[in-house]
C-alpha atoms as a PDB file:
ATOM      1  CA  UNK A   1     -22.737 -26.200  -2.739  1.00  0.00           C
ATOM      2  CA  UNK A   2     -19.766 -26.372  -5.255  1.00  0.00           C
ATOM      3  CA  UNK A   3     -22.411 -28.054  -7.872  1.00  0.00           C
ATOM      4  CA  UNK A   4     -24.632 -25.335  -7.602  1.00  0.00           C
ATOM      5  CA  UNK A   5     -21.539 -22.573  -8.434  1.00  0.00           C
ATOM      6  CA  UNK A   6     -21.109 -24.901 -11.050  1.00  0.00           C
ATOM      7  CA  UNK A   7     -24.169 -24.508 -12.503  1.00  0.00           C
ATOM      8  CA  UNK A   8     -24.707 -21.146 -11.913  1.00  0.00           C
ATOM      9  CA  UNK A   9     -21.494 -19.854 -13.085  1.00  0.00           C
ATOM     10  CA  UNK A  10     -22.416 -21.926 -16.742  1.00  0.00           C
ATOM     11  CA  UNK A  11     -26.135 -20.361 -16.486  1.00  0.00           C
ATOM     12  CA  UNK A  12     -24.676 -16.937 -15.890  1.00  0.00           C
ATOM     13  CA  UNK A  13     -22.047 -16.841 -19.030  1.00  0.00           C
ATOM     14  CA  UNK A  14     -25.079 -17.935 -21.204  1.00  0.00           C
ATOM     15  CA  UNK A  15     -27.459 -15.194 -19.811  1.00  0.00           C
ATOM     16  CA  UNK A  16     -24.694 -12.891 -20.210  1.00  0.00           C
ATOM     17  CA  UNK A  17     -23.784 -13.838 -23.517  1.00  0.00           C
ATOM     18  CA  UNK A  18     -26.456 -15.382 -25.458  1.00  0.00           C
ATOM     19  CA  UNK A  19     -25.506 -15.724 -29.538  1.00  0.00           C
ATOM     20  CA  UNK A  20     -22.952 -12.604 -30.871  1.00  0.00           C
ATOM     21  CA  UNK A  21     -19.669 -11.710 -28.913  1.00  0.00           C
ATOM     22  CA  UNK A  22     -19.321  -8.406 -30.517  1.00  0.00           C
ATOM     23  CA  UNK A  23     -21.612  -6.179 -28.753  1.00  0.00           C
ATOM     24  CA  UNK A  24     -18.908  -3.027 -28.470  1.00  0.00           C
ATOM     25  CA  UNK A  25     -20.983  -1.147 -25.840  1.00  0.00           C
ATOM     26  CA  UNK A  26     -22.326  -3.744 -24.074  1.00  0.00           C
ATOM     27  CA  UNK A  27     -19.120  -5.563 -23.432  1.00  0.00           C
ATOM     28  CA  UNK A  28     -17.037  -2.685 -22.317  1.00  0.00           C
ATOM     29  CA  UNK A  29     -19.829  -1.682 -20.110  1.00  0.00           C
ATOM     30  CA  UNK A  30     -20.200  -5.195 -18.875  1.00  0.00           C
ATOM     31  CA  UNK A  31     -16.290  -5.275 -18.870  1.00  0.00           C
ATOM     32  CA  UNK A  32     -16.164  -2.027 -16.466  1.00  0.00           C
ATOM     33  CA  UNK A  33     -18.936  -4.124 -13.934  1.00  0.00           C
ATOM     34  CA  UNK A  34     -16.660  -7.491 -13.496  1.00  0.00           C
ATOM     35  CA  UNK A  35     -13.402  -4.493 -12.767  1.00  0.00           C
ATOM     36  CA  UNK A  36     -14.836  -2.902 -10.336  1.00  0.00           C
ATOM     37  CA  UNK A  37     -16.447  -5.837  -8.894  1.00  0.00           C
ATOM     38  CA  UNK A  38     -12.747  -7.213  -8.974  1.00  0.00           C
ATOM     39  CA  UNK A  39     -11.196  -3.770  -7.341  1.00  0.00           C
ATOM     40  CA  UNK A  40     -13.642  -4.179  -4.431  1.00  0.00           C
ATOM     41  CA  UNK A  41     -13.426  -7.665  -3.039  1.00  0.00           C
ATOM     42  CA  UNK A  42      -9.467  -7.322  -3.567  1.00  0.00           C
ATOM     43  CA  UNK A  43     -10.346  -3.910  -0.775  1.00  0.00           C
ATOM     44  CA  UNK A  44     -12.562  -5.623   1.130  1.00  0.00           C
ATOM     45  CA  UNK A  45     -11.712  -9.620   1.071  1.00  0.00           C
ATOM     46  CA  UNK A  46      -8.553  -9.686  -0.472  1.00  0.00           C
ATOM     47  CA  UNK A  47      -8.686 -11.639  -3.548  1.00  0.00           C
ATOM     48  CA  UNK A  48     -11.292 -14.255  -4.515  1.00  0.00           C
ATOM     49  CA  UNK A  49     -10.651 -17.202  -5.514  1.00  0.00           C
ATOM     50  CA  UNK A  50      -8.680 -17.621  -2.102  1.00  0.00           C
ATOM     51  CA  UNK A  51      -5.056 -18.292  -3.719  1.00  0.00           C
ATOM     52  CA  UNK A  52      -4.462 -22.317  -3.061  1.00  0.00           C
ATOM     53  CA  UNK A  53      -0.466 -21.808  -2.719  1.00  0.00           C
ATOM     54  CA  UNK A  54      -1.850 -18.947  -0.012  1.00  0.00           C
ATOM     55  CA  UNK A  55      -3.872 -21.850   1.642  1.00  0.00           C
ATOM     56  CA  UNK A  56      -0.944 -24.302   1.161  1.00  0.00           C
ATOM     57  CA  UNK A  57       1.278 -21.935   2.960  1.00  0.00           C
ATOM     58  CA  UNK A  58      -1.437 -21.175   5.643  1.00  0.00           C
ATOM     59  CA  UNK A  59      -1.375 -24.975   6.041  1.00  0.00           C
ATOM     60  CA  UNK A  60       1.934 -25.370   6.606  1.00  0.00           C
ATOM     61  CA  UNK A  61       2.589 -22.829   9.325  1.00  0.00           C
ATOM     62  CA  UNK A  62      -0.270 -22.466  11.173  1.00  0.00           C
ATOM     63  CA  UNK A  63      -2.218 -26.035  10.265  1.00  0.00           C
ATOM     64  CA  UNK A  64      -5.484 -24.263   9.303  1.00  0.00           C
ATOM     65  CA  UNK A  65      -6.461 -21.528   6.688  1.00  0.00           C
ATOM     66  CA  UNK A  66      -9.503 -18.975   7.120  1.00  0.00           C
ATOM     67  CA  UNK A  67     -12.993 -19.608   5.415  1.00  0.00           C
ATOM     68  CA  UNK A  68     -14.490 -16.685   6.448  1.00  0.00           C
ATOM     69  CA  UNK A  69     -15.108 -15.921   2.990  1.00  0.00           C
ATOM     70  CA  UNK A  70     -15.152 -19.083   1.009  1.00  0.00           C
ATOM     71  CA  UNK A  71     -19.230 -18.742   0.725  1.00  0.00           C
ATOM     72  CA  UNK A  72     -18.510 -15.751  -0.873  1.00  0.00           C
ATOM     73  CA  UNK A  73     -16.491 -18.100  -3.356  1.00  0.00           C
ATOM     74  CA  UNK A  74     -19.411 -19.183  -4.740  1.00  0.00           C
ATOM     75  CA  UNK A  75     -20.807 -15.911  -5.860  1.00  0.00           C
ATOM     76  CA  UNK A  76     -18.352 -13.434  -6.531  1.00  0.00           C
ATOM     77  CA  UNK A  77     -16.062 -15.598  -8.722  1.00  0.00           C
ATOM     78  CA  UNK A  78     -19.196 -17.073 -10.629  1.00  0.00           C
ATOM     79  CA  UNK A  79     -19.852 -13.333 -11.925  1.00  0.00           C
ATOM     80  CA  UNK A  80     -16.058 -12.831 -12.387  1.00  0.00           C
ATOM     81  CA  UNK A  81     -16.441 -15.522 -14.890  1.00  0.00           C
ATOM     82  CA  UNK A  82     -18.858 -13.847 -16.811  1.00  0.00           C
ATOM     83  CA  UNK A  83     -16.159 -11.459 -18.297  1.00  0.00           C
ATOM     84  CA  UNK A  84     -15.151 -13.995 -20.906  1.00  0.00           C
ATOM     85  CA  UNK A  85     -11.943 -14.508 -19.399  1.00  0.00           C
ATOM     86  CA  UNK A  86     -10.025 -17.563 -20.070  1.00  0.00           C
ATOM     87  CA  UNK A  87     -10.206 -18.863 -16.964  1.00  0.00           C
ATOM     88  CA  UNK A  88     -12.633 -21.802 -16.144  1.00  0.00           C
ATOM     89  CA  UNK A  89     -14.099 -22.678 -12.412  1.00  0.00           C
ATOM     90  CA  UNK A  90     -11.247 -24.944 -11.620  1.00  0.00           C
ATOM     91  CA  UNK A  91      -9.589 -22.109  -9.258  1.00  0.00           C
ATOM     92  CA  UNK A  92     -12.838 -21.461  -7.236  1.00  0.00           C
ATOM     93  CA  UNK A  93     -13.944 -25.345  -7.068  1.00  0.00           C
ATOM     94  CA  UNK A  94     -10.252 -26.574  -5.989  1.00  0.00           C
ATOM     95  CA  UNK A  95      -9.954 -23.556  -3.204  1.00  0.00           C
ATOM     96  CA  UNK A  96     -13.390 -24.323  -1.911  1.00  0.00           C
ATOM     97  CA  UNK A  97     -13.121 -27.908  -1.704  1.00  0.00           C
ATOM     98  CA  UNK A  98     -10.227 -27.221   0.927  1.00  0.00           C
ATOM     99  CA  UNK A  99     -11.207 -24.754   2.821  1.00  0.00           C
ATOM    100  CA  UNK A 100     -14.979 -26.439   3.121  1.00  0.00           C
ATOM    101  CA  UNK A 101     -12.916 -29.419   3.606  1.00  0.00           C
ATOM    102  CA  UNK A 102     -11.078 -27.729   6.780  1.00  0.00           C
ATOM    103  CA  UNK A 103     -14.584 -26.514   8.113  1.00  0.00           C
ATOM    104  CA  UNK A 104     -15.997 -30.152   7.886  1.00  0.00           C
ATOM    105  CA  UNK A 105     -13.040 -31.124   9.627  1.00  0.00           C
ATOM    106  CA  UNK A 106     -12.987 -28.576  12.403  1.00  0.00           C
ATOM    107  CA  UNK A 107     -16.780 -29.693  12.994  1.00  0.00           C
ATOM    108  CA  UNK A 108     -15.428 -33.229  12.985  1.00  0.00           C
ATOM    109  CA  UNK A 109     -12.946 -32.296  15.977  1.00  0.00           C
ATOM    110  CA  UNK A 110     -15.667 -30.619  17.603  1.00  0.00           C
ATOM    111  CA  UNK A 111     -18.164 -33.523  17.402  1.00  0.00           C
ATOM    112  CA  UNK A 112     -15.248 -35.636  18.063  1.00  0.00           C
ATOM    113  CA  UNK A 113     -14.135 -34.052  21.943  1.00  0.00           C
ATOM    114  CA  UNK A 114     -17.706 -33.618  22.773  1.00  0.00           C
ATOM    115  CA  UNK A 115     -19.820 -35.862  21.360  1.00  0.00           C
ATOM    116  CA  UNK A 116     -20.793 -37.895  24.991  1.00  0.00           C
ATOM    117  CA  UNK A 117     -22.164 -34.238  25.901  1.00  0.00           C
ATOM    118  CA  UNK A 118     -24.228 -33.233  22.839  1.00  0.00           C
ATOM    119  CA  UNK A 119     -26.116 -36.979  22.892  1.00  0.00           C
ATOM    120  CA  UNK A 120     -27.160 -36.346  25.960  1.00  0.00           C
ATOM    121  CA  UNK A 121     -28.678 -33.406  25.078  1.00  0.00           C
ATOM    122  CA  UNK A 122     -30.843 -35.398  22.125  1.00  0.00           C
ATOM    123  CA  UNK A 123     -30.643 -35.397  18.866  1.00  0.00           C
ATOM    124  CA  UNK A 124     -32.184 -32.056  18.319  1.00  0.00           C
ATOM    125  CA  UNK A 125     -28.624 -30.784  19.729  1.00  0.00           C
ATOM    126  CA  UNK A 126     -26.841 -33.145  17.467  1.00  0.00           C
ATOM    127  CA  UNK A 127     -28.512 -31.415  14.555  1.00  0.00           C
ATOM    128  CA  UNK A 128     -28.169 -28.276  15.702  1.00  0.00           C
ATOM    129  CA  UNK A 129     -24.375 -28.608  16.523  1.00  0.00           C
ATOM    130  CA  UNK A 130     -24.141 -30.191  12.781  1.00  0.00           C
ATOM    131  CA  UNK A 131     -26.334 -27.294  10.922  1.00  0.00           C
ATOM    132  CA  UNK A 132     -25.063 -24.422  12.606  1.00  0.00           C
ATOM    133  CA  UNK A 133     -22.257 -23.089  10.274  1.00  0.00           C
ATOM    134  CA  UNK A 134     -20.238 -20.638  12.076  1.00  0.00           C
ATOM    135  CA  UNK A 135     -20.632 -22.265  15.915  1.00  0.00           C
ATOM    136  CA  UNK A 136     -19.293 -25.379  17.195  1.00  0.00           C
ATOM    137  CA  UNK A 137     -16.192 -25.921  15.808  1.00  0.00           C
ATOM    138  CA  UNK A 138     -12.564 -26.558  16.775  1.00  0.00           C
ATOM    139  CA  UNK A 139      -9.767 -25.486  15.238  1.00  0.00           C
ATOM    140  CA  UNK A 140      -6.865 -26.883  14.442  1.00  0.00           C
ATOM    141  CA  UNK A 141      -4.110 -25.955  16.693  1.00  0.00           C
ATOM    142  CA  UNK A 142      -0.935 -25.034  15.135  1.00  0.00           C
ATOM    143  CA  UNK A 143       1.181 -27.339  17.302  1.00  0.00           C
ATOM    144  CA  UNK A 144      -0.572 -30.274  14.787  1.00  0.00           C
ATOM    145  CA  UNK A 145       0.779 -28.378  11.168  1.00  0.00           C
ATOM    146  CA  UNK A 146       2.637 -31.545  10.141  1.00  0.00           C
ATOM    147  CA  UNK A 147       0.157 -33.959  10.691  1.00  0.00           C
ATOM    148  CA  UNK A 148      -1.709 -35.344   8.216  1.00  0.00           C
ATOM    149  CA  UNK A 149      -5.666 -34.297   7.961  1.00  0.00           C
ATOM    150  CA  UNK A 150      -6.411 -37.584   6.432  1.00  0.00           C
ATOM    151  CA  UNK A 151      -8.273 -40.571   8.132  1.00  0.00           C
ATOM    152  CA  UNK A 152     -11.349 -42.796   7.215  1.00  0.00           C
ATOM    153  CA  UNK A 153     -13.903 -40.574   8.044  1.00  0.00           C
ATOM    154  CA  UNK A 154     -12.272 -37.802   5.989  1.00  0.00           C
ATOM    155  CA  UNK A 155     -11.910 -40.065   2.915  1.00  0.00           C
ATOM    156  CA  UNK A 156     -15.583 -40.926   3.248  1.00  0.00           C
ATOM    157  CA  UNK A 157     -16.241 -37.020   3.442  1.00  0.00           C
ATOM    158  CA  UNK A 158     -14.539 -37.027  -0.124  1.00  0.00           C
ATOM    159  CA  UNK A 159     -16.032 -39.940  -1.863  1.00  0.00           C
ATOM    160  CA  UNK A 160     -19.222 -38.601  -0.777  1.00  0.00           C
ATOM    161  CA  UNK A 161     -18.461 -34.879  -1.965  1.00  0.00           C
ATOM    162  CA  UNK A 162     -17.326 -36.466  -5.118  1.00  0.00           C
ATOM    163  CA  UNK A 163     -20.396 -38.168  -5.925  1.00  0.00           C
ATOM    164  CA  UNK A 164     -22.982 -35.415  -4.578  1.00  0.00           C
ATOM    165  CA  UNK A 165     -21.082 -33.084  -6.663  1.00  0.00           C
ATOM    166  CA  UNK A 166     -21.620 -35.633  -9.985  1.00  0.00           C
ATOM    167  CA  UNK A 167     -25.205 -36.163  -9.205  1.00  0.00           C
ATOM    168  CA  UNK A 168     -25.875 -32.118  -9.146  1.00  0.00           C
ATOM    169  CA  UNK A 169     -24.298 -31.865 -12.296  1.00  0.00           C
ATOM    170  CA  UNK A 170     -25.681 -34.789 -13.602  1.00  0.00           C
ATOM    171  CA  UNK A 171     -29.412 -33.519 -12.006  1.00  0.00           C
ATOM    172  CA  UNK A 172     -28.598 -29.882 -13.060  1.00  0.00           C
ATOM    173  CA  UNK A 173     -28.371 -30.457 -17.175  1.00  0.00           C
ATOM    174  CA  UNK A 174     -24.460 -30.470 -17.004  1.00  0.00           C
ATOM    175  CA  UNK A 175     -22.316 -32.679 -19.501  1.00  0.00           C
ATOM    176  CA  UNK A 176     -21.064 -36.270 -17.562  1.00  0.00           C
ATOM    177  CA  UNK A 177     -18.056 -35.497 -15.954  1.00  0.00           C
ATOM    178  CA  UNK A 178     -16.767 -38.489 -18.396  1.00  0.00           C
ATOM    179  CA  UNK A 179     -16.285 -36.783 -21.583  1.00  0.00           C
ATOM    180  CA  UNK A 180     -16.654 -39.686 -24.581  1.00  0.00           C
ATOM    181  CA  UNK A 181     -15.221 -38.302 -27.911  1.00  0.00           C
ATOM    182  CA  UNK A 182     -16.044 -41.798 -29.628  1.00  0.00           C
ATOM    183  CA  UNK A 183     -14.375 -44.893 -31.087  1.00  0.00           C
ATOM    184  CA  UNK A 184     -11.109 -44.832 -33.025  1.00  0.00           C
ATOM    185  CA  UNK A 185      -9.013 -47.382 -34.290  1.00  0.00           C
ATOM    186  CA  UNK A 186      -4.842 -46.815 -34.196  1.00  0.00           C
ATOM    187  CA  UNK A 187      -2.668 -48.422 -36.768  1.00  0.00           C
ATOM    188  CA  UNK A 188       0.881 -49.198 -36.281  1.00  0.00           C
ATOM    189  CA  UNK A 189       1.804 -45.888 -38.875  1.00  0.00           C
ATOM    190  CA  UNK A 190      -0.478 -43.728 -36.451  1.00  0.00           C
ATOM    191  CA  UNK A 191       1.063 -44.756 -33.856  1.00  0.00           C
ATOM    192  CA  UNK A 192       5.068 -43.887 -34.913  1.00  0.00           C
ATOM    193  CA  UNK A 193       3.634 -40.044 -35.213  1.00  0.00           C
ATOM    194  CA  UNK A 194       2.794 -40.505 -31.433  1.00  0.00           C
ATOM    195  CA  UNK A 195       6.105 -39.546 -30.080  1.00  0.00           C
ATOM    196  CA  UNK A 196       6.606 -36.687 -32.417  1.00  0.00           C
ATOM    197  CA  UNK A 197       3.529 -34.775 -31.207  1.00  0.00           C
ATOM    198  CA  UNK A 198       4.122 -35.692 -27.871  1.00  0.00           C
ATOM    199  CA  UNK A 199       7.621 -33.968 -28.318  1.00  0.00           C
ATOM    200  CA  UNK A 200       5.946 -30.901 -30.492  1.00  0.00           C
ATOM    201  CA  UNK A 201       3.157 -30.640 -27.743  1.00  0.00           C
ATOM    202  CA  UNK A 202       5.540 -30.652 -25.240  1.00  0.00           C
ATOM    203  CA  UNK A 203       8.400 -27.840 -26.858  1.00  0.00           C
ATOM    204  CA  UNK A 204       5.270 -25.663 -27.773  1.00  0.00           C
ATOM    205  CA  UNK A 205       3.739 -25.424 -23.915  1.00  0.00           C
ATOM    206  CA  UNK A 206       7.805 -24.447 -22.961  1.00  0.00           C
ATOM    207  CA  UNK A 207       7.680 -21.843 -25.301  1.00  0.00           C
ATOM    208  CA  UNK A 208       4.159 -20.704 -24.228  1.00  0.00           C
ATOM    209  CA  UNK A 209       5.184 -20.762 -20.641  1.00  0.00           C
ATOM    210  CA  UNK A 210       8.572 -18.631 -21.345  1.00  0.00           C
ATOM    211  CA  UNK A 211       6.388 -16.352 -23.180  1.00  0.00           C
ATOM    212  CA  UNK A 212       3.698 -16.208 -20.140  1.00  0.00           C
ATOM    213  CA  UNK A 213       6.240 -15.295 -17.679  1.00  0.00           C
ATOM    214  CA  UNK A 214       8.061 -12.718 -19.968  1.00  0.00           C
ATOM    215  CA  UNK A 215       4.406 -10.924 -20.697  1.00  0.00           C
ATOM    216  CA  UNK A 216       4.020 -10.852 -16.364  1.00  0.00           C
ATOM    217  CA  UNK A 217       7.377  -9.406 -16.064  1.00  0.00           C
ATOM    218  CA  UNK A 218       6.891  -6.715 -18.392  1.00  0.00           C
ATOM    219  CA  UNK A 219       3.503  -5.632 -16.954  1.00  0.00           C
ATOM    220  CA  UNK A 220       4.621  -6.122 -13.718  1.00  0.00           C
ATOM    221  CA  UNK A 221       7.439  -3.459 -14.024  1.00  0.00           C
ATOM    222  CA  UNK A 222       5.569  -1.426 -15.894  1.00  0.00           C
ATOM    223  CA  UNK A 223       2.441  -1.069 -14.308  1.00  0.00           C
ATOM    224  CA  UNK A 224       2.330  -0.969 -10.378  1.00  0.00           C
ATOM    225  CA  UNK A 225      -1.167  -0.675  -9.494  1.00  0.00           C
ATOM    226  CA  UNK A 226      -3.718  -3.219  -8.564  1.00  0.00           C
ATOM    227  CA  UNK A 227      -6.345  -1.349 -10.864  1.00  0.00           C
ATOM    228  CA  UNK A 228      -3.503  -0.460 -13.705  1.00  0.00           C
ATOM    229  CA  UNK A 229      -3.242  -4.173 -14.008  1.00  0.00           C
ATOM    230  CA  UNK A 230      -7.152  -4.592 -13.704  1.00  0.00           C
ATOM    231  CA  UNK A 231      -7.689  -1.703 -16.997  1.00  0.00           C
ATOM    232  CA  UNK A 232      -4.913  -3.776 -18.903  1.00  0.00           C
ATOM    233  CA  UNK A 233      -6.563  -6.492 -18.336  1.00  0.00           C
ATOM    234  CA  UNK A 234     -10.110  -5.494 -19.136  1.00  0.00           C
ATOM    235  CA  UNK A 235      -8.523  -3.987 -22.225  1.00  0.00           C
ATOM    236  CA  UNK A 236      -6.968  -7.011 -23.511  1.00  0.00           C
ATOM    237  CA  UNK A 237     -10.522  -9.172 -22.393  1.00  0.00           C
ATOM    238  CA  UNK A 238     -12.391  -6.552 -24.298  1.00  0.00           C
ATOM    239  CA  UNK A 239     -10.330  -6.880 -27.474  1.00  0.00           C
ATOM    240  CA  UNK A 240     -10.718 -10.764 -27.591  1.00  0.00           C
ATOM    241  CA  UNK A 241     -13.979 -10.973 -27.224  1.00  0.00           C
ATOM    242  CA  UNK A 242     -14.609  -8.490 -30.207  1.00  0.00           C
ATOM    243  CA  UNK A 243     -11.868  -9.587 -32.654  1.00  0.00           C
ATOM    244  CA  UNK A 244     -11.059 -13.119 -31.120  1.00  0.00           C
ATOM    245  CA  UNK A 245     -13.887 -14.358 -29.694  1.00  0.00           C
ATOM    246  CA  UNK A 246     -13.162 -18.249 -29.963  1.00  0.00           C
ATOM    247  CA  UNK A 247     -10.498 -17.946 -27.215  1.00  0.00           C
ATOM    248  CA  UNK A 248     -12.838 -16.839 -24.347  1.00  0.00           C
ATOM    249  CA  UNK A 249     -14.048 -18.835 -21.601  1.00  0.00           C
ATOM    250  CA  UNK A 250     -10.968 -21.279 -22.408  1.00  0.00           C
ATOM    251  CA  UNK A 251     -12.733 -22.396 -25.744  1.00  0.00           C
ATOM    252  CA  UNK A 252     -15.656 -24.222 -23.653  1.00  0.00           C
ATOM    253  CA  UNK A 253     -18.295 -22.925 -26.301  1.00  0.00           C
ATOM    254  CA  UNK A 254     -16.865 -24.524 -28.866  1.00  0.00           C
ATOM    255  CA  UNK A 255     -16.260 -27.763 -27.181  1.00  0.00           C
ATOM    256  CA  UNK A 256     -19.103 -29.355 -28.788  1.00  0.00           C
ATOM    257  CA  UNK A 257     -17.091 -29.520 -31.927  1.00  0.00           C
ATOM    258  CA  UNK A 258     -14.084 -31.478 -30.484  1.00  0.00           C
ATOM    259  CA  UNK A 259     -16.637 -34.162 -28.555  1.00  0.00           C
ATOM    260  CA  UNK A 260     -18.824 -34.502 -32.100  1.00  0.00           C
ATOM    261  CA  UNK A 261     -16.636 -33.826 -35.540  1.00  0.00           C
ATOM    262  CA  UNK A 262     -13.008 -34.373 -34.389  1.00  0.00           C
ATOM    263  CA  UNK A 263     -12.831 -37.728 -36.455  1.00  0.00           C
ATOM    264  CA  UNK A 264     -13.305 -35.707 -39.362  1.00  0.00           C
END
């Protein structure tokens, strides 16, 4: 399932933007969709993506977090994406793999406390206990918040969710996972500019971050409203992808170059 948002988030951006960015009307009329498609799962759902610190936090009090909505997850954000903002699907895939994660595991518990019962039923009840997504679970009771969720069967939940989720890729035209960007060869004069950059690299994402949190502050005090922020937002969206175009969708259009020519 979090393949195929994969996929169809990528096959989405390129219907939606196939060759020139600046398309003035199209893009604020496409811009005003993805807002108000924003506006009414934050009415309705509350926001999508589910927040992972909110899921964290769910965690720790409670032991569990709702999926109610997390196959909505792999729709709503998918379109969201479409907007050219520069925000890749790492959000939706990282909050979806834990809250599918907690509904494999309340099926687990489930299977677990009454398995005896359901094999004596056949294996047509095994199935149907298994494929049935919103029956036959447990949840996990809050009494059990500190301990841990892991145990063999869970880690062979994830190795197999890891490589189902390479072979849709893989199946599904995707790049490998494994990014080559080719052969190099490092002299000892390359190397002493190593630490340099490192120190550069690191000084310029402080200075980025400082600047990140100053720009919330000031549009947090300034504007109040949920669909304030939304038009400033679509506003600033709608001027990059006419004047700047390079920085939307993170730069993944352009990644081509860095995997082929970066050696020259």
């Amino acid at each position: 399932i979090l393949g195929g948002f994969y996929l169809l988030q990528g096959w989405l951006i390129e219907w939606v933007w196939p060759g020139s960015y600046f398309r003035p009307l199209f893009n604020a009329v496409w811009l005003g969709i993805v807002g108000t498609l924003i506006y009414w799962t934050q009415r309705t759902t509350g926001q999508l993506p589910k927040s992972l610190g909110l899921i964290r936090a769910d965690l720790r009090h409670v032991g569990t977090s709702s999926y109610k909505f997390v196959w909505l997850q792999m729709l709503i954000p998918a379109i969201m994406l479409t907007s050219g903002t520069s925000l890749g699907p790492e959000a939706t895939l990282v909050s979806s793999t834990v809250l599918y994660g907690l509904w494999i595991t309340d099926k687990m518990r489930y299977l677990e406390q009454h398995y005896a019962e359901i094999r004596s039923n056949g294996f047509m009840q095994l199935l149907r206990v298994c494929m049935t997504p919103h029956r036959y679970r447990t949840p996990r009771p809050a009494s059990a918040r500190h301990q841990s969720l892991w145990s063999p069967l869970t880690a062979a939940y994830l190795t197999i969710g890891i490589v189902c989720f390479y072979l849709t890729c893989k199946f599904g035209g995707e790049p490998s996972v494994i990014v080559y960007l080719g052969h190099s060869k490092w002299t000892a004069t390359d190397l002493v500019w190593l630490l340099p950059l490192v120190i550069i690299g690191w000084l310029t994402g402080r200075v980025y971050l400082k600047g990140m949190v100053l720009l919330r502050k000031v549009l947090t005090n300034r504007v109040r409203s949920n669909i304030g922020l939304l038009i400033v937002g679509a506003i600033a969206i709608y001027c990059a992808t006419l004047f700047a175009p390079a920085i939307n969708f993170s730069g993944m259009h352009n990644f081509h170059l860095l995997a082929t020519t970066w050696q020259s």
